[in-house]
C-alpha atoms as a PDB file:
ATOM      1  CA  UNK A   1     103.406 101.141  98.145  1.00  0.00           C
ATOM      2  CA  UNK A   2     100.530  98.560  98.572  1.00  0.00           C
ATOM      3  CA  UNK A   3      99.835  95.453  96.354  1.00  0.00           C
ATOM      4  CA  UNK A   4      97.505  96.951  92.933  1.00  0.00           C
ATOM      5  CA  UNK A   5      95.114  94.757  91.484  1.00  0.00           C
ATOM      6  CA  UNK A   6      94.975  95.775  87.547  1.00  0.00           C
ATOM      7  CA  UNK A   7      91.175  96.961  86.832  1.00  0.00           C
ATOM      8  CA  UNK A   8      89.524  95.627  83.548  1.00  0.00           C
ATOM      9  CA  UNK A   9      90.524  98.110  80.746  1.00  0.00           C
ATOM     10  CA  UNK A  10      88.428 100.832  80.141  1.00  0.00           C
ATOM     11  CA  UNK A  11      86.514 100.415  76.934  1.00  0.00           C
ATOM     12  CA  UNK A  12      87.352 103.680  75.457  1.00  0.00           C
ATOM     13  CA  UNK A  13      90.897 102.326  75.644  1.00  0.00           C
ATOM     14  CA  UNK A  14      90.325  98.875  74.334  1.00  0.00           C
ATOM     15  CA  UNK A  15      88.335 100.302  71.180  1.00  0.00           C
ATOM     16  CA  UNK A  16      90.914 102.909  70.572  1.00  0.00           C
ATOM     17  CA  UNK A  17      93.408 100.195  70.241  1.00  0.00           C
ATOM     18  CA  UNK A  18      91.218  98.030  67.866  1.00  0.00           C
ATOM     19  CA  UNK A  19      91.107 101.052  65.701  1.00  0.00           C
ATOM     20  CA  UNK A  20      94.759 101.615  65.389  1.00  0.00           C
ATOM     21  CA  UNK A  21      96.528  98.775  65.241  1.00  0.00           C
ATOM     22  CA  UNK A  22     100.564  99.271  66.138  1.00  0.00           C
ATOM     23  CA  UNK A  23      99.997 102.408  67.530  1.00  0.00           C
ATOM     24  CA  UNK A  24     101.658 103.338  70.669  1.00  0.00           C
ATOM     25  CA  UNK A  25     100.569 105.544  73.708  1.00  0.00           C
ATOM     26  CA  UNK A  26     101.517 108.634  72.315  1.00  0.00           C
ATOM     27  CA  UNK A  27     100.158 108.514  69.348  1.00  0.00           C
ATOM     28  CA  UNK A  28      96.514 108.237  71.359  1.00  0.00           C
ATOM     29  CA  UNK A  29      94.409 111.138  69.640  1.00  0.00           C
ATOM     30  CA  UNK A  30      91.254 110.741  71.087  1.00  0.00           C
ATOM     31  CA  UNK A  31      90.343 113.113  73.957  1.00  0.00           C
ATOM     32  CA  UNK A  32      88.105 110.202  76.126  1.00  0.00           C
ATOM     33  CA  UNK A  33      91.015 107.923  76.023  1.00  0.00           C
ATOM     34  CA  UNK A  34      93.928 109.132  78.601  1.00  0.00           C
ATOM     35  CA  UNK A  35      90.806 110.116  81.078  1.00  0.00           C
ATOM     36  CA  UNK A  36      89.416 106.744  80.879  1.00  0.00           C
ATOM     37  CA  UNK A  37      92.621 105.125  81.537  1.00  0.00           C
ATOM     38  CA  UNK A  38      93.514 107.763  84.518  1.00  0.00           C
ATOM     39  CA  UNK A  39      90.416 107.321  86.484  1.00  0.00           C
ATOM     40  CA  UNK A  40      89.917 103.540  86.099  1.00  0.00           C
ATOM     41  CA  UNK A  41      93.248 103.043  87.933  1.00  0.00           C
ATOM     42  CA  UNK A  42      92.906 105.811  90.186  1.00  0.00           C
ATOM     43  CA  UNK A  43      89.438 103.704  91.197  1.00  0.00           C
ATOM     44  CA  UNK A  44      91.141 100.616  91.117  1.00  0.00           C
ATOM     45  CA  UNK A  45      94.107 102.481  93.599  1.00  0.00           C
ATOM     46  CA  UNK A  46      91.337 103.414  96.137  1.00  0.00           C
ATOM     47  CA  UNK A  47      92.341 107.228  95.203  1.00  0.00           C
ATOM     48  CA  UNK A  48      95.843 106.633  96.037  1.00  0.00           C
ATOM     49  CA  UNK A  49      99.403 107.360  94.067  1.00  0.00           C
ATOM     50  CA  UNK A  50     100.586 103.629  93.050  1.00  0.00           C
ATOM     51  CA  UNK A  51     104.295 104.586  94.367  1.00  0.00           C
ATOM     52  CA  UNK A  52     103.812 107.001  97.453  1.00  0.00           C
ATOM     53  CA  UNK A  53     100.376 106.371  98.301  1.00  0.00           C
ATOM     54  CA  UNK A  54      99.283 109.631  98.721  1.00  0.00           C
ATOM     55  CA  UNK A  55      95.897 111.147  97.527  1.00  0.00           C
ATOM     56  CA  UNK A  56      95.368 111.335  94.115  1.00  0.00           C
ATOM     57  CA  UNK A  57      91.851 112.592  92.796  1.00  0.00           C
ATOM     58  CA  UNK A  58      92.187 110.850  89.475  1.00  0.00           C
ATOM     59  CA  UNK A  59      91.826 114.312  87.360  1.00  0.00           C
ATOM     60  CA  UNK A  60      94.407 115.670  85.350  1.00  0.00           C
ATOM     61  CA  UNK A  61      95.608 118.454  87.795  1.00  0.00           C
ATOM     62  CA  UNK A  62      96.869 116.217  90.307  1.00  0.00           C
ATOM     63  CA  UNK A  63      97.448 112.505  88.755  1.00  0.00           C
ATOM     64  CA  UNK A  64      98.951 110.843  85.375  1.00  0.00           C
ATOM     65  CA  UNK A  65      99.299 107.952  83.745  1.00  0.00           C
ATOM     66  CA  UNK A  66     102.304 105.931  84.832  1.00  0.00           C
ATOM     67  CA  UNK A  67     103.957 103.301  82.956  1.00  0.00           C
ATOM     68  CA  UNK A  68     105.501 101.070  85.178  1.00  0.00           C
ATOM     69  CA  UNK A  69     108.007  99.741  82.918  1.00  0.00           C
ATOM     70  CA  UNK A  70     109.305 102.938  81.178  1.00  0.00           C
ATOM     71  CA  UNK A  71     107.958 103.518  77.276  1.00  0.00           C
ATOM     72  CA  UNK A  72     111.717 104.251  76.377  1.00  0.00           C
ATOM     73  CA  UNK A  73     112.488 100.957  77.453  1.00  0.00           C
ATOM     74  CA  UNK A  74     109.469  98.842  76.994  1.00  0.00           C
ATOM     75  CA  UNK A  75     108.408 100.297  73.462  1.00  0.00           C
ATOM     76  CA  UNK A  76     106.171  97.494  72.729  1.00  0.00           C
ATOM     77  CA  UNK A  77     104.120  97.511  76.480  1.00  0.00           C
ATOM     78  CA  UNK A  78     103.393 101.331  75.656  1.00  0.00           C
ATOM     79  CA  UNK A  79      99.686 100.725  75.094  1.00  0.00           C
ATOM     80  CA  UNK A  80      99.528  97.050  77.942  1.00  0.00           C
ATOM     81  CA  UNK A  81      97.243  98.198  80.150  1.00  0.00           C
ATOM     82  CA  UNK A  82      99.060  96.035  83.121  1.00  0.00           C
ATOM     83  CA  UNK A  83     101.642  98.139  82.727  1.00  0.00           C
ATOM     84  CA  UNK A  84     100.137 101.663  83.342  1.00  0.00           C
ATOM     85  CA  UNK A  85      99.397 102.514  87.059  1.00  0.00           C
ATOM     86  CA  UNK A  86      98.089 106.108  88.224  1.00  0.00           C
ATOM     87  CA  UNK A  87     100.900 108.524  90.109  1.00  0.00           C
ATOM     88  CA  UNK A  88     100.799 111.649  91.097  1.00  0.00           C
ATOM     89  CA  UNK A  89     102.114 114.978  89.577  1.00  0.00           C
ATOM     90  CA  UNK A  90     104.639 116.121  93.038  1.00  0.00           C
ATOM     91  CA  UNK A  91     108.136 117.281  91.452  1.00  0.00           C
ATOM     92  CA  UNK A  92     110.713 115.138  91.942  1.00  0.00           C
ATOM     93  CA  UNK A  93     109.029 111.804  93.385  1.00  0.00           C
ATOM     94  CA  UNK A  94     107.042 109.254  92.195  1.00  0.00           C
ATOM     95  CA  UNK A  95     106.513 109.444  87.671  1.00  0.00           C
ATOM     96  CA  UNK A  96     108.902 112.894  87.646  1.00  0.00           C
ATOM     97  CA  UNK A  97     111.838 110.273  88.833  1.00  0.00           C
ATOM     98  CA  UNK A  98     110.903 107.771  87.344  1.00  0.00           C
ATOM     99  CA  UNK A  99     111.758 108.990  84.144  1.00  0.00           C
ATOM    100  CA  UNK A 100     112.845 106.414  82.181  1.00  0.00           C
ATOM    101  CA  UNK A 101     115.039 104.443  84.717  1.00  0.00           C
ATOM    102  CA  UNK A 102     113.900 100.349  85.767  1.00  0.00           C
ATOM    103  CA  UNK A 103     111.942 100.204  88.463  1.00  0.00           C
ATOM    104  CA  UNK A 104     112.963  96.124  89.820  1.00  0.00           C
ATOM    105  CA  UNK A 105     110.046  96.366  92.246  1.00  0.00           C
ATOM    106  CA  UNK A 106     106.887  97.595  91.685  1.00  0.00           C
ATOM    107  CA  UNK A 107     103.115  97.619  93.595  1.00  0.00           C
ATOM    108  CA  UNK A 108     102.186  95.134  90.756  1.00  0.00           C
ATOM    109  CA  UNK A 109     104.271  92.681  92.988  1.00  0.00           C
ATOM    110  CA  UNK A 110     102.717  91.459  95.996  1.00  0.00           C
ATOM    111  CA  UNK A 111     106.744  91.592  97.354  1.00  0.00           C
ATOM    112  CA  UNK A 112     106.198  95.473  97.686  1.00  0.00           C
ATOM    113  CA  UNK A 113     104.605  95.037 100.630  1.00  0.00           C
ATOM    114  CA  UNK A 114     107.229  93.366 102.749  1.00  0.00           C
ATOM    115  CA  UNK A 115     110.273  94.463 101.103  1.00  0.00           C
ATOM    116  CA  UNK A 116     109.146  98.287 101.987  1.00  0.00           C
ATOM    117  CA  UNK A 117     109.482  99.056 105.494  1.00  0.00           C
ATOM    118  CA  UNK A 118     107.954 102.161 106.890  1.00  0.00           C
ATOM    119  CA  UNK A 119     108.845 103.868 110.086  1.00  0.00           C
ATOM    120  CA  UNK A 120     106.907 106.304 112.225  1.00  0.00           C
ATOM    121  CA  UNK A 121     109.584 108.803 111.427  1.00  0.00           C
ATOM    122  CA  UNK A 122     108.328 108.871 108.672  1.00  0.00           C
ATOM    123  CA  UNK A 123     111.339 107.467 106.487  1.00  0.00           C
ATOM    124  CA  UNK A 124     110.941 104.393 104.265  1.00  0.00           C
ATOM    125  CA  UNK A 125     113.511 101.544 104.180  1.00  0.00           C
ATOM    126  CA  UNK A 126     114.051  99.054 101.721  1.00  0.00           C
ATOM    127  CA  UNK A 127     114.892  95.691 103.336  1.00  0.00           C
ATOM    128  CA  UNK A 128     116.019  94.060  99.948  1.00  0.00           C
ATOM    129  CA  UNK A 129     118.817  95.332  97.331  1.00  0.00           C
ATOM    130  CA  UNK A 130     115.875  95.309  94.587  1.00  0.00           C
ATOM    131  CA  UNK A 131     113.391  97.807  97.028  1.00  0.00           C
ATOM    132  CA  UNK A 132     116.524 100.007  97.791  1.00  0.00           C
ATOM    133  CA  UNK A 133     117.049 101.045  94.472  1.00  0.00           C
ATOM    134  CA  UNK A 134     113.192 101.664  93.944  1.00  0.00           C
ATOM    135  CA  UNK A 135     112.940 103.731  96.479  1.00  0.00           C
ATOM    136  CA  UNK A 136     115.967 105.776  94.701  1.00  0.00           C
ATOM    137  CA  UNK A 137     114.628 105.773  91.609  1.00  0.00           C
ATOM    138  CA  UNK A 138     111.320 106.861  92.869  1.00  0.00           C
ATOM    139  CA  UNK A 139     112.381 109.217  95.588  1.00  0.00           C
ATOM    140  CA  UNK A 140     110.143 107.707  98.365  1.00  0.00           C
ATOM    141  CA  UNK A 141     111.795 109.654 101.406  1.00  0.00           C
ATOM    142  CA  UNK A 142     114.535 107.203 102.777  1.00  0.00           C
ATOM    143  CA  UNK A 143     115.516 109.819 104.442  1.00  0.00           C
ATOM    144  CA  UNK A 144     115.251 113.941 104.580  1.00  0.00           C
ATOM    145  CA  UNK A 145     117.915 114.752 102.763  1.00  0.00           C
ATOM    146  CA  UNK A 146     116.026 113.276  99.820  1.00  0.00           C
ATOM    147  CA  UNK A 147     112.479 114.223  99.796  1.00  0.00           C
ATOM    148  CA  UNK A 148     112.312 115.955 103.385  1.00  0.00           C
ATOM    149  CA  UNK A 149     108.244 117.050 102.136  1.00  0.00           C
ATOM    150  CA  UNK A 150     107.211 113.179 101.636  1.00  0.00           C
ATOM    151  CA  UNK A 151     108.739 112.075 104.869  1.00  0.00           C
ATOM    152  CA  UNK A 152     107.117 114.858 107.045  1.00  0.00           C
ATOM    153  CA  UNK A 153     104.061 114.748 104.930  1.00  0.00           C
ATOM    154  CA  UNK A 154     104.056 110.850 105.652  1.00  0.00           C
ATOM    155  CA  UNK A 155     104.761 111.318 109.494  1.00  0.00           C
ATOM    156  CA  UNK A 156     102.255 113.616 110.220  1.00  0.00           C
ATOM    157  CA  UNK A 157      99.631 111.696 108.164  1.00  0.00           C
ATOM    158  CA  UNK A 158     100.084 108.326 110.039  1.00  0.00           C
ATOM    159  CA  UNK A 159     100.275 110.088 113.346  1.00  0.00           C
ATOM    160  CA  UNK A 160      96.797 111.619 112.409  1.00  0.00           C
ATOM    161  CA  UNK A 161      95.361 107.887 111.765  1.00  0.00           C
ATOM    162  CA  UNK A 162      96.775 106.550 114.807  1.00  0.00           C
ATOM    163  CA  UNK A 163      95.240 109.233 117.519  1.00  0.00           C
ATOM    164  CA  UNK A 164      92.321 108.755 115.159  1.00  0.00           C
ATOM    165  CA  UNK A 165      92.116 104.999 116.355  1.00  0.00           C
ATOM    166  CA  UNK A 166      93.186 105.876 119.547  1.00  0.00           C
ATOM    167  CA  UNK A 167      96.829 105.349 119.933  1.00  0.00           C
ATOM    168  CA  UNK A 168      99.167 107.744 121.204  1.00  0.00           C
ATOM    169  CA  UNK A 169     102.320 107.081 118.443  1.00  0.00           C
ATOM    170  CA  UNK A 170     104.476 107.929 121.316  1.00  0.00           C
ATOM    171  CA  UNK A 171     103.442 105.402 122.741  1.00  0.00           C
ATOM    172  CA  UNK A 172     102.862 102.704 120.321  1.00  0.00           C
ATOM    173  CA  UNK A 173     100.861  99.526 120.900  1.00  0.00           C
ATOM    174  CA  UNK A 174     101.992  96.323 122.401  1.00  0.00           C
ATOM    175  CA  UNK A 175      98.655  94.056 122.293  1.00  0.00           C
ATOM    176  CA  UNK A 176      98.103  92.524 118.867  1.00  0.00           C
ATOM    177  CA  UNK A 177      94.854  92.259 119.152  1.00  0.00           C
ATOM    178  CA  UNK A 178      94.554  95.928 119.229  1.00  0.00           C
ATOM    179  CA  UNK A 179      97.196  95.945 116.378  1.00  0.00           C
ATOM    180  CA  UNK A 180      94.962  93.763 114.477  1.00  0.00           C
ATOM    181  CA  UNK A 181      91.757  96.150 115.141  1.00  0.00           C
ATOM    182  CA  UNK A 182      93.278  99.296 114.062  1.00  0.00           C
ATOM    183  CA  UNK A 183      94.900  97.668 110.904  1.00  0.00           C
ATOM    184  CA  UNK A 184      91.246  96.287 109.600  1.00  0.00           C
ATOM    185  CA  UNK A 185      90.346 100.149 110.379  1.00  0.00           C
ATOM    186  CA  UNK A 186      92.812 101.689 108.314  1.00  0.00           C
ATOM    187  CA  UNK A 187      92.346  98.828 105.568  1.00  0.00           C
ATOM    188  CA  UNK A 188      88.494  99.983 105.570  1.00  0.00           C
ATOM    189  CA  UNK A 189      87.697 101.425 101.944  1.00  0.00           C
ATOM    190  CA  UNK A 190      84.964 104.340 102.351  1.00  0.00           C
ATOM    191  CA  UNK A 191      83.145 105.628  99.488  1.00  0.00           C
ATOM    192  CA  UNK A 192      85.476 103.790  97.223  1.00  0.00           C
ATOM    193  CA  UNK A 193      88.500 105.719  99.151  1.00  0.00           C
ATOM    194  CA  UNK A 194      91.434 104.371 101.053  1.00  0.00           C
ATOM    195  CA  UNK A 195      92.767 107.265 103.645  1.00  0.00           C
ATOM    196  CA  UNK A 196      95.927 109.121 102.145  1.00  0.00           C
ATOM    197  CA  UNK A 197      99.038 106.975 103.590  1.00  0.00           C
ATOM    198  CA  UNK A 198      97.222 104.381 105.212  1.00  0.00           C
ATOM    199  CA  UNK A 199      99.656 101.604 103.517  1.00  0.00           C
ATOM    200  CA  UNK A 200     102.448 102.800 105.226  1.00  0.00           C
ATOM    201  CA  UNK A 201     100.670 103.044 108.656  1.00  0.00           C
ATOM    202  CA  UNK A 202      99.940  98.890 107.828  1.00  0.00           C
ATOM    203  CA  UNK A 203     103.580  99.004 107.284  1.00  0.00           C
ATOM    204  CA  UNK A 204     104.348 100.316 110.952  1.00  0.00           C
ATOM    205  CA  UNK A 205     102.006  98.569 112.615  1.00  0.00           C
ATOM    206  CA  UNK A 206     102.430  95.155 111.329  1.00  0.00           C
ATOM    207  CA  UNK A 207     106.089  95.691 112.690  1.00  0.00           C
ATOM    208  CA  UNK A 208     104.923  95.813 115.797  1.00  0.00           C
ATOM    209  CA  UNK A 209     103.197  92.602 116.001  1.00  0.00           C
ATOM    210  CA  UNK A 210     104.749  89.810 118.121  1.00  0.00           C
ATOM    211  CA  UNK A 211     106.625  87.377 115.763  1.00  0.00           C
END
């Protein structure tokens, strides 16, 4: 997960609602209005899932509207724009396992960021009760027995970035200014795109900074 900034709603959205007042999300009729809501997060995600960072292409093949807090049991937040983020589609992870279980930390928190820990192994490790069981409810690849396809997926992925900046992840890096170069790479957003996984590389390499 990274930190997500909520996007202004999408007008299509906010004029649906005036229309219809104490509707909920699935009564949403018009066509314009689930797009509009899918790609202004997806935009506002730099093209990446909101739980397992992976690519998303904001389309309806690949990515879906997400309520963070599940409509089953936050009826009245069913149309709250804060509370719908963009996932993807994979079976089994990220809105599939959701479901309609609470999720007690989410990338609407700033805490996701230091509560996940991500390895090179590509395994993800909660370092707080609360980012334990979201990574259980989400299926974020604590380890293979889980989601063995999002761990090796996620390994290979942040291996590619780092012999992309030059670092041999056998290897690692022990000079922080280096560390501090390739992390401002990785956090660079091109064409409105943040590279697939690139969160949890931040994760690693921020590890290996000297306390």
């Amino acid at each position: 997960m990274r930190q997500i900034e909520t996007s202004p709603e999408p007008s299509e959205f906010a004029d649906w609602k005036k229309r219809n007042p104490g509707k909920k999300y699935g009564d949403i009729d018009d066509p314009s209005v689930r797009p509009a809501i899918r790609l202004a997060n997806t935009k506002a995600q730099y093209y990446l899932c909101a739980y397992c960072c992976c690519e998303i292409s904001g389309e309806n093949r690949d990515t879906m509207n997400e309520h963070v807090e599940a409509q089953h049991l936050a009826p009245n937040r069913t149309l709250d724009f804060g509370n719908i983020v963009a996932s993807c589609k994979t079976p089994k992870q990220c809105d599939d396992a959701h479901k309609s279980q609470p999720l007690p930390l989410t990338p609407l928190m700033p805490e996701c960021v230091e509560e996940l820990q991500f390895k090179l192994s590509g395994r993800v490790e909660g370092k707080t009760e609360r980012a334990q069981e979201a990574i259980r409810v989400l299926n974020l690849g604590d380890h293979e027995k889980n989601n063995r396809a999002l761990v090796e997926k996620r390994k290979n992925l942040v291996e590619a970035l780092l012999w992309e900046n030059g670092v041999d992840p056998s290897e690692g890096l022990d000079d922080d200014d280096l560390i501090k170069l390739v992390l401002d790479s990785i956090a660079t957003v091109e064409n409105g795109k943040l590279r697939p996984f690139s969160p949890a590389l931040a994760s690693v390499l921020s590890a290996w900074l000297e306390p």
